[in-house]
PDB file of N, CA and C in Angstrom:
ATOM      1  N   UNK A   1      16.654  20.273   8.161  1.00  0.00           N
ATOM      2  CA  UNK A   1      16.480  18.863   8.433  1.00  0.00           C
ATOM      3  C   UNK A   1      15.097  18.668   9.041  1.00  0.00           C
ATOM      4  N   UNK A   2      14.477  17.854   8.798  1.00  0.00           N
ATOM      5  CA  UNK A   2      13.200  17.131   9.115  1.00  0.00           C
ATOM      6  C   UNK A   2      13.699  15.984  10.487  1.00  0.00           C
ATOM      7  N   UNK A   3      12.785  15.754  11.164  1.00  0.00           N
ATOM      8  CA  UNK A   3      12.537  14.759  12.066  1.00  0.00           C
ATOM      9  C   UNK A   3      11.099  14.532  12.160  1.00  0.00           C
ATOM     10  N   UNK A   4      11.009  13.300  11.946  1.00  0.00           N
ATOM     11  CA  UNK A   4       9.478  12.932  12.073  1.00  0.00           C
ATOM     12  C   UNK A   4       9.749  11.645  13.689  1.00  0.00           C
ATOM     13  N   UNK A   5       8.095  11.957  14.564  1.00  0.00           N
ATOM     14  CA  UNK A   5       8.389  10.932  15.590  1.00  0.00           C
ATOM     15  C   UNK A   5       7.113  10.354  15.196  1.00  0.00           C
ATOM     16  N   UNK A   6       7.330   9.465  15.993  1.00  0.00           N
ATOM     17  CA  UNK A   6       5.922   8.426  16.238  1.00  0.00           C
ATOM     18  C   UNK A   6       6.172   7.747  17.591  1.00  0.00           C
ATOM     19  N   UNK A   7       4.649   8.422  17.704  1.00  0.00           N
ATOM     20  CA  UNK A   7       4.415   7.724  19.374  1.00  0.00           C
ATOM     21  C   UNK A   7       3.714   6.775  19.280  1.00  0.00           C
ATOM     22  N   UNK A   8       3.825   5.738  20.160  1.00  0.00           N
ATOM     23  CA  UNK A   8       2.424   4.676  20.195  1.00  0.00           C
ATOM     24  C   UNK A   8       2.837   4.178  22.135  1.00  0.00           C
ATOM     25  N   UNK A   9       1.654   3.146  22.154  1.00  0.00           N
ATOM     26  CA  UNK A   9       1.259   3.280  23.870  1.00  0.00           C
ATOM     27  C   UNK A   9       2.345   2.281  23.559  1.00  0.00           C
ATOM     28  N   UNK A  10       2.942   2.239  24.965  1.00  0.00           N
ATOM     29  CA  UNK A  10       3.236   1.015  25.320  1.00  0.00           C
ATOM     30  C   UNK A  10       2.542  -0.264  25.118  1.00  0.00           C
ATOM     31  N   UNK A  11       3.422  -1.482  24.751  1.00  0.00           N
ATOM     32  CA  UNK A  11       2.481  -2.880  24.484  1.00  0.00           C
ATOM     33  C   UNK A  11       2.369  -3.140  26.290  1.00  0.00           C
ATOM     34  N   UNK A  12       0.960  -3.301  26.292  1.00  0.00           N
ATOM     35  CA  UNK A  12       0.393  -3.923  27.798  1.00  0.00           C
ATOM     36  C   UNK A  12      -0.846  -2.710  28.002  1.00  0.00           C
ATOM     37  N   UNK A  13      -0.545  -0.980  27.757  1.00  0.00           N
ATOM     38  CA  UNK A  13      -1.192  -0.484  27.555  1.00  0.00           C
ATOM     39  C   UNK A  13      -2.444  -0.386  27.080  1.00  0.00           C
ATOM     40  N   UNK A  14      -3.881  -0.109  27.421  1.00  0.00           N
ATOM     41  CA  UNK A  14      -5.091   0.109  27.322  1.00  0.00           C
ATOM     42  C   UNK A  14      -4.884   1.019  25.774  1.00  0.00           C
ATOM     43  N   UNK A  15      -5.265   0.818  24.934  1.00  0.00           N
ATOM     44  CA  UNK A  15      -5.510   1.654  23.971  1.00  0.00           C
ATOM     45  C   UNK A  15      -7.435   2.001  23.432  1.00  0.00           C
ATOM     46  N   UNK A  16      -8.019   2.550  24.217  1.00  0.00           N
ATOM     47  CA  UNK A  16      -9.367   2.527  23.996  1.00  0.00           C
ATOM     48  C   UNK A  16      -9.783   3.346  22.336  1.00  0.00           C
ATOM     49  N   UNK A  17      -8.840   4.628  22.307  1.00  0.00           N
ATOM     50  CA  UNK A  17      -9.371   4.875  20.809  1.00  0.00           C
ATOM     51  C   UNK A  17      -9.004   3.431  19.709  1.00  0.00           C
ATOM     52  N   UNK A  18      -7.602   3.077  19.826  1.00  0.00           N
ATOM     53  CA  UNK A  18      -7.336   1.567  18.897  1.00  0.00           C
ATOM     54  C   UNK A  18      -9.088   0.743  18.943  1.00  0.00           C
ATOM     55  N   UNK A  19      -9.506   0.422  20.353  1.00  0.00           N
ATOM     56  CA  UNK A  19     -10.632  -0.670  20.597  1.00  0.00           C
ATOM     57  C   UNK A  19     -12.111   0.265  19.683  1.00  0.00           C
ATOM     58  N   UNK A  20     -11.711   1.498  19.712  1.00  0.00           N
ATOM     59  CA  UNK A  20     -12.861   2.890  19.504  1.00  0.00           C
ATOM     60  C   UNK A  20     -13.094   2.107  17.650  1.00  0.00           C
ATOM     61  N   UNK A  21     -11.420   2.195  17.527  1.00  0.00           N
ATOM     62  CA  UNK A  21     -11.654   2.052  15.749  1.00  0.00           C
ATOM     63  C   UNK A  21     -11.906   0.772  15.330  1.00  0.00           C
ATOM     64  N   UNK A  22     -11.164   0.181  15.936  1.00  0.00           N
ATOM     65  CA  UNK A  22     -11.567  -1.808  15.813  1.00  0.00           C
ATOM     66  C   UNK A  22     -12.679  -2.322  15.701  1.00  0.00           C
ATOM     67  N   UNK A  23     -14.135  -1.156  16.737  1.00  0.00           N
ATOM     68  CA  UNK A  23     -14.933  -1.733  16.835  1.00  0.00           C
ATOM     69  C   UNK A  23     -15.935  -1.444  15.492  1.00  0.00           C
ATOM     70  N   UNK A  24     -15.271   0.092  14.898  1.00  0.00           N
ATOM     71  CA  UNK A  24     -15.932   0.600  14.010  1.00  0.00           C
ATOM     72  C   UNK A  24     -15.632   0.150  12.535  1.00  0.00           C
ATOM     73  N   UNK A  25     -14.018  -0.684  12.289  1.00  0.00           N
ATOM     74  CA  UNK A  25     -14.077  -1.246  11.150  1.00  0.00           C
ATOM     75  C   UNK A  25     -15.002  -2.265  11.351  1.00  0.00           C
ATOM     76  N   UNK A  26     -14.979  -3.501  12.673  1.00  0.00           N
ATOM     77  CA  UNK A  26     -16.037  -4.029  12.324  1.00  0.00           C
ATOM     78  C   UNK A  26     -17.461  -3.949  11.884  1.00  0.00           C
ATOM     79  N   UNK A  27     -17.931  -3.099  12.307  1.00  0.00           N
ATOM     80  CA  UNK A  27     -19.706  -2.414  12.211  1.00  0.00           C
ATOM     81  C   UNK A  27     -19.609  -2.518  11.151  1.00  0.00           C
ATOM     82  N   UNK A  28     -18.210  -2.112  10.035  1.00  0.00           N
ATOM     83  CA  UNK A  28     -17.986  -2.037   8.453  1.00  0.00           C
ATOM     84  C   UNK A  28     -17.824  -3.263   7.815  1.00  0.00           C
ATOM     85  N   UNK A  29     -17.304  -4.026   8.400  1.00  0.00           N
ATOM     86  CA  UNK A  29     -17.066  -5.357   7.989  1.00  0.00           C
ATOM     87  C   UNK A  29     -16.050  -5.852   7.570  1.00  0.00           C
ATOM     88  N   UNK A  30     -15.087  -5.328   8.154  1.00  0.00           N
ATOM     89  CA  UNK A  30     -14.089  -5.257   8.056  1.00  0.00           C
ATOM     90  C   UNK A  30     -13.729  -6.278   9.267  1.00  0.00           C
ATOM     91  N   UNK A  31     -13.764  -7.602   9.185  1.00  0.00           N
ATOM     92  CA  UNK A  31     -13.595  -8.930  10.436  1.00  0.00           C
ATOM     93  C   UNK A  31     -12.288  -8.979  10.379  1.00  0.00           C
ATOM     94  N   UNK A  32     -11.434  -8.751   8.996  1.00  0.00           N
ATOM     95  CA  UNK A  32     -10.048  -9.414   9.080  1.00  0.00           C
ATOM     96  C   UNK A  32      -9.435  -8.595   9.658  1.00  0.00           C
ATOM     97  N   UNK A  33      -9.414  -7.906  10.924  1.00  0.00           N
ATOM     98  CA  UNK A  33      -8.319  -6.933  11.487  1.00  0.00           C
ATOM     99  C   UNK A  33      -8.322  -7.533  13.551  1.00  0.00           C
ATOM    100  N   UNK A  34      -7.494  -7.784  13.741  1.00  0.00           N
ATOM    101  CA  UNK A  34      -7.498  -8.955  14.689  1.00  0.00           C
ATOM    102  C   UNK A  34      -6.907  -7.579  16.258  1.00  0.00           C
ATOM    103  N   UNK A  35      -6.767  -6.716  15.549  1.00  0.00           N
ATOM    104  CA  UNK A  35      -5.871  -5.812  16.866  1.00  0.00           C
ATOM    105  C   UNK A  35      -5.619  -3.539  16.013  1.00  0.00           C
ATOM    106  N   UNK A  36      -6.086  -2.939  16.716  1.00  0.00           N
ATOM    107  CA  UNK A  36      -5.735  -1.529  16.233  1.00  0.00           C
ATOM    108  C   UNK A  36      -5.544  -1.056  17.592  1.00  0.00           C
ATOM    109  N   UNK A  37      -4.291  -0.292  16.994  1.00  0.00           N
ATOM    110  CA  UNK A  37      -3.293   0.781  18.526  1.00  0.00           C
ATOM    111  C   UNK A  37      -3.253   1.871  17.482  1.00  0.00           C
ATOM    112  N   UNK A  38      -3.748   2.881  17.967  1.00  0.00           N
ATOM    113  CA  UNK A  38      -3.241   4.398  17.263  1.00  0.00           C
ATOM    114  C   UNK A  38      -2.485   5.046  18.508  1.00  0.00           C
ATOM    115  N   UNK A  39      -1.336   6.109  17.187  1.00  0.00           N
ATOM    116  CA  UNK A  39      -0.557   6.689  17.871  1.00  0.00           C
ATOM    117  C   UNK A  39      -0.574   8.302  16.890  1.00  0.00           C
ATOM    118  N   UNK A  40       0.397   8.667  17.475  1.00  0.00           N
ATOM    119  CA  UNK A  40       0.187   9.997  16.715  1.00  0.00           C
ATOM    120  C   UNK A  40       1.757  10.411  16.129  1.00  0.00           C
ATOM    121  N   UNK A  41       2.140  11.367  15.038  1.00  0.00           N
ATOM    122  CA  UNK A  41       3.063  11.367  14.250  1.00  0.00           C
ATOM    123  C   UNK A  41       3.544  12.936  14.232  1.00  0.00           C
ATOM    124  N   UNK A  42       4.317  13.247  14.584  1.00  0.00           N
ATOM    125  CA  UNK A  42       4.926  14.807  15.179  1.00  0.00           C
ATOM    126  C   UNK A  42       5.954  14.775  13.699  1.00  0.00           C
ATOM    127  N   UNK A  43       5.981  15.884  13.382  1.00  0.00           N
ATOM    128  CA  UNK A  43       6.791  16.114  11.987  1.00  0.00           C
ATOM    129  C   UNK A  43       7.139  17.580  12.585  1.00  0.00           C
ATOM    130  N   UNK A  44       8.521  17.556  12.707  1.00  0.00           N
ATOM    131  CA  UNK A  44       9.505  18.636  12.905  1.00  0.00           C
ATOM    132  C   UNK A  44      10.456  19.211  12.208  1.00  0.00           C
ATOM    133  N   UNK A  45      10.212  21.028  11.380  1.00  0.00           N
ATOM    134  CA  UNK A  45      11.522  21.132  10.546  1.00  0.00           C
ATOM    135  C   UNK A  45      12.203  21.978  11.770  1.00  0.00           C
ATOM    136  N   UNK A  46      13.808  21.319  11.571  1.00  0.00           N
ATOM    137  CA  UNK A  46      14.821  21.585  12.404  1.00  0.00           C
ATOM    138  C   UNK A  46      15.751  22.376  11.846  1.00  0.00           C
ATOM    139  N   UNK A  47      16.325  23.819  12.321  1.00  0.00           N
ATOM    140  CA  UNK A  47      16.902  24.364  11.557  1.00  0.00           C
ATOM    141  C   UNK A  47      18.732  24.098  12.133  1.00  0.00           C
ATOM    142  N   UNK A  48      18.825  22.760  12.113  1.00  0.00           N
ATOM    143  CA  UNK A  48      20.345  22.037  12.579  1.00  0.00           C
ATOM    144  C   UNK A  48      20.301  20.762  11.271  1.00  0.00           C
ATOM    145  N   UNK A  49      21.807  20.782  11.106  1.00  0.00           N
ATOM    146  CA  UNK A  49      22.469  20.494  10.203  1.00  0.00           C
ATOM    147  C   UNK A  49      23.591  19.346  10.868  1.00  0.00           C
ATOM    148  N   UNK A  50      23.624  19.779  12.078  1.00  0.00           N
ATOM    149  CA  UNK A  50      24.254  18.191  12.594  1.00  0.00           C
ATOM    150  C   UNK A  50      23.295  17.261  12.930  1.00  0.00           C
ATOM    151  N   UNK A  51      23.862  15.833  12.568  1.00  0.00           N
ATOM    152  CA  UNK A  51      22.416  15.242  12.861  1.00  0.00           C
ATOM    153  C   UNK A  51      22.461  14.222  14.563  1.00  0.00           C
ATOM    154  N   UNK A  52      23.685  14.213  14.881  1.00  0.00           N
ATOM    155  CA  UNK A  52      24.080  13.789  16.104  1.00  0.00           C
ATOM    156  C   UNK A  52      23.219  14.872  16.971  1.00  0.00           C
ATOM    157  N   UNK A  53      23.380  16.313  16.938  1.00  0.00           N
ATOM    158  CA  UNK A  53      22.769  17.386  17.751  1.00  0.00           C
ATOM    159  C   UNK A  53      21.407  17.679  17.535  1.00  0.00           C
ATOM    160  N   UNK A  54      20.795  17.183  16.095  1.00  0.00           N
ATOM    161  CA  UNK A  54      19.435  17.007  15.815  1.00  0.00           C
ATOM    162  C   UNK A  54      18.892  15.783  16.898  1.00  0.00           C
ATOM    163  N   UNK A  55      19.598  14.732  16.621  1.00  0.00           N
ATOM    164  CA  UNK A  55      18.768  13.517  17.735  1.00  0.00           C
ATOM    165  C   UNK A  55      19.061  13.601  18.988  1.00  0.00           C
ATOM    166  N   UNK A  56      19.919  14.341  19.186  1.00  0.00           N
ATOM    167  CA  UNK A  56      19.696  14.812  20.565  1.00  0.00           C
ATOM    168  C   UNK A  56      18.895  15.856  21.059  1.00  0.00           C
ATOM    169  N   UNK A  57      18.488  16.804  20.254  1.00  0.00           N
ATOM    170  CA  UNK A  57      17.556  17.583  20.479  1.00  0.00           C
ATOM    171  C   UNK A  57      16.462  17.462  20.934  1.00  0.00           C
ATOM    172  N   UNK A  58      16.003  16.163  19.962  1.00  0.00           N
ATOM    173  CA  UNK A  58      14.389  15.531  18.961  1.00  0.00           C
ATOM    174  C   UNK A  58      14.110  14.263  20.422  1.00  0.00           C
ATOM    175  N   UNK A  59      15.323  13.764  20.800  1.00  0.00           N
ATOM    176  CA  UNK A  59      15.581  12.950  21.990  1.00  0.00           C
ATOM    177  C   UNK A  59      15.121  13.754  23.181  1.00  0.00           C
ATOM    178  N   UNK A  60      15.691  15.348  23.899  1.00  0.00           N
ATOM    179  CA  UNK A  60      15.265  15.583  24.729  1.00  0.00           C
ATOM    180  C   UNK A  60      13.698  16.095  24.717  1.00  0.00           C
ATOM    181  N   UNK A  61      13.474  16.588  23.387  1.00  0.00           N
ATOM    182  CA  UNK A  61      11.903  17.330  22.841  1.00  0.00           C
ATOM    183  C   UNK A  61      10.863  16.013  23.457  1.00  0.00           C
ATOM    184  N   UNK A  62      11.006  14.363  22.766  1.00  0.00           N
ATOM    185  CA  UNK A  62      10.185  13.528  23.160  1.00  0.00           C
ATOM    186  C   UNK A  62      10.309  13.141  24.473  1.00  0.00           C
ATOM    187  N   UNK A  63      11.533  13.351  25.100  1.00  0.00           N
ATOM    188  CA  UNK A  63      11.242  13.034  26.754  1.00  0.00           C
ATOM    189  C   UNK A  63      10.993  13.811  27.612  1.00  0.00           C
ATOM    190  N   UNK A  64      10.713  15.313  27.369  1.00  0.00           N
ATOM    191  CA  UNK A  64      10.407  16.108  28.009  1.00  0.00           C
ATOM    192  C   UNK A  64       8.829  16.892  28.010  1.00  0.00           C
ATOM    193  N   UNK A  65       8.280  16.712  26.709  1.00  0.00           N
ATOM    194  CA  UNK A  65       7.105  16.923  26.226  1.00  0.00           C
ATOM    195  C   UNK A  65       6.656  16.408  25.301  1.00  0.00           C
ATOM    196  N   UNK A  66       6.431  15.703  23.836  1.00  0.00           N
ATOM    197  CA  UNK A  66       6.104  14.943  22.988  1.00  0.00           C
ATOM    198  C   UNK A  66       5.720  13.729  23.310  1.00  0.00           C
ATOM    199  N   UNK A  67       6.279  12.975  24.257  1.00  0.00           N
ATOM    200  CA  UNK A  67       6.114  11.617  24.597  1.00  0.00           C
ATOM    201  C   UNK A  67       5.534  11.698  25.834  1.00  0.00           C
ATOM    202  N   UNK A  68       4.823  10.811  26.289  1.00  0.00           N
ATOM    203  CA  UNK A  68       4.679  10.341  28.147  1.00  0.00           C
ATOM    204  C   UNK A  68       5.043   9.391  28.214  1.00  0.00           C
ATOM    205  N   UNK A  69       6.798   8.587  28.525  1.00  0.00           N
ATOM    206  CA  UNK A  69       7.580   7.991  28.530  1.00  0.00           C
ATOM    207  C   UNK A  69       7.077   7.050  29.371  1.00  0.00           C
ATOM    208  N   UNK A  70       5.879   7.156  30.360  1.00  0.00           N
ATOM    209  CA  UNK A  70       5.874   5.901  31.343  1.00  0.00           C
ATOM    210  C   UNK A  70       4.747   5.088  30.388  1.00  0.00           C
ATOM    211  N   UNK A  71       3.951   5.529  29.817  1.00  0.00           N
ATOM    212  CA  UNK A  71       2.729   4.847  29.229  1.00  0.00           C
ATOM    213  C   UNK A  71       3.437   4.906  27.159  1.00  0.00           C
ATOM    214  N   UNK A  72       4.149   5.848  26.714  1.00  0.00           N
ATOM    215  CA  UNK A  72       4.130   6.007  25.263  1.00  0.00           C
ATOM    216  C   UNK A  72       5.725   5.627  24.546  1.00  0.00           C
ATOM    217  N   UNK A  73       5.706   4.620  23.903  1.00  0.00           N
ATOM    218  CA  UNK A  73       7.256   4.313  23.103  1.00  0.00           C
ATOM    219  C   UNK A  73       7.433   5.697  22.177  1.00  0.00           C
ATOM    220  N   UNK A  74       8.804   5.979  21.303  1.00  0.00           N
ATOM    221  CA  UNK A  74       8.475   6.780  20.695  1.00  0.00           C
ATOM    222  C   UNK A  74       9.795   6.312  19.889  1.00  0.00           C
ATOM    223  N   UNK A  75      10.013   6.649  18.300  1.00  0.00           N
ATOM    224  CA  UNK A  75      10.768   6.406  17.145  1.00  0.00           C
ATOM    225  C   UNK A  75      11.448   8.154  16.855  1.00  0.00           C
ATOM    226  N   UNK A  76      12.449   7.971  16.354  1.00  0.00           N
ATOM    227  CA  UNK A  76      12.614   9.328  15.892  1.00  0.00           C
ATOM    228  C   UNK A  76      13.144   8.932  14.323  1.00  0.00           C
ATOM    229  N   UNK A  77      12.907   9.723  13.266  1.00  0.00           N
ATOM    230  CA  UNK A  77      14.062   9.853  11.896  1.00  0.00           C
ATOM    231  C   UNK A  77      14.112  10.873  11.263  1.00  0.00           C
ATOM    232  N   UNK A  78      15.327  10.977  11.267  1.00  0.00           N
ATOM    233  CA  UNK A  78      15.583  12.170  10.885  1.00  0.00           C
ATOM    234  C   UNK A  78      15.819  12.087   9.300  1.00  0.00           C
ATOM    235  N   UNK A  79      15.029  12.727   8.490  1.00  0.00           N
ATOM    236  CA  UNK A  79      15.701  13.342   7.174  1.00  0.00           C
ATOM    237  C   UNK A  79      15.790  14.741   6.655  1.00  0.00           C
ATOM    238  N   UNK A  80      16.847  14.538   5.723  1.00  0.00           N
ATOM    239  CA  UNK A  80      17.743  15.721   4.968  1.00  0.00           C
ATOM    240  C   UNK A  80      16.981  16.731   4.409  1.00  0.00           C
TER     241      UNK A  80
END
């Protein structure tokens, strides 16, 4: 089984690389983009077959190290 996460900052959060790239599509000309937040995308093969015990796993993995829960949201999905 696969689990893929995705982190991104919290909304209220400073995202300076997002402002890093925003500023650089503009330089491109790229005006129509009004807001960029980057996050980063963790892809995990899991060698569990329950998927209740997979998201609980993938659950304690992002709150214990993958995520920084006070500043970073995080998604989990699991596929087959």
């Amino acid at each position: 089984m696969k689990a893929i996460v995705n982190v991104s900052l919290k909304a209220g959060v400073l995202d300076s690389q997002g402002k890093a790239v925003h500023h650089a599509l503009e330089s491109l000309h790229f005006n129509n983009v009004s807001d960029v937040r980057v996050g980063k995308q963790i892809v995990l093969e899991l060698n569990e077959t329950n998927e209740a015990k997979a998201m609980a796993d993938v659950t304690k993995m992002c709150e214990d190290l993958l995520a920084n829960t006070v500043i970073e949201d995080y998604t989990i999905e699991l596929v087959k």
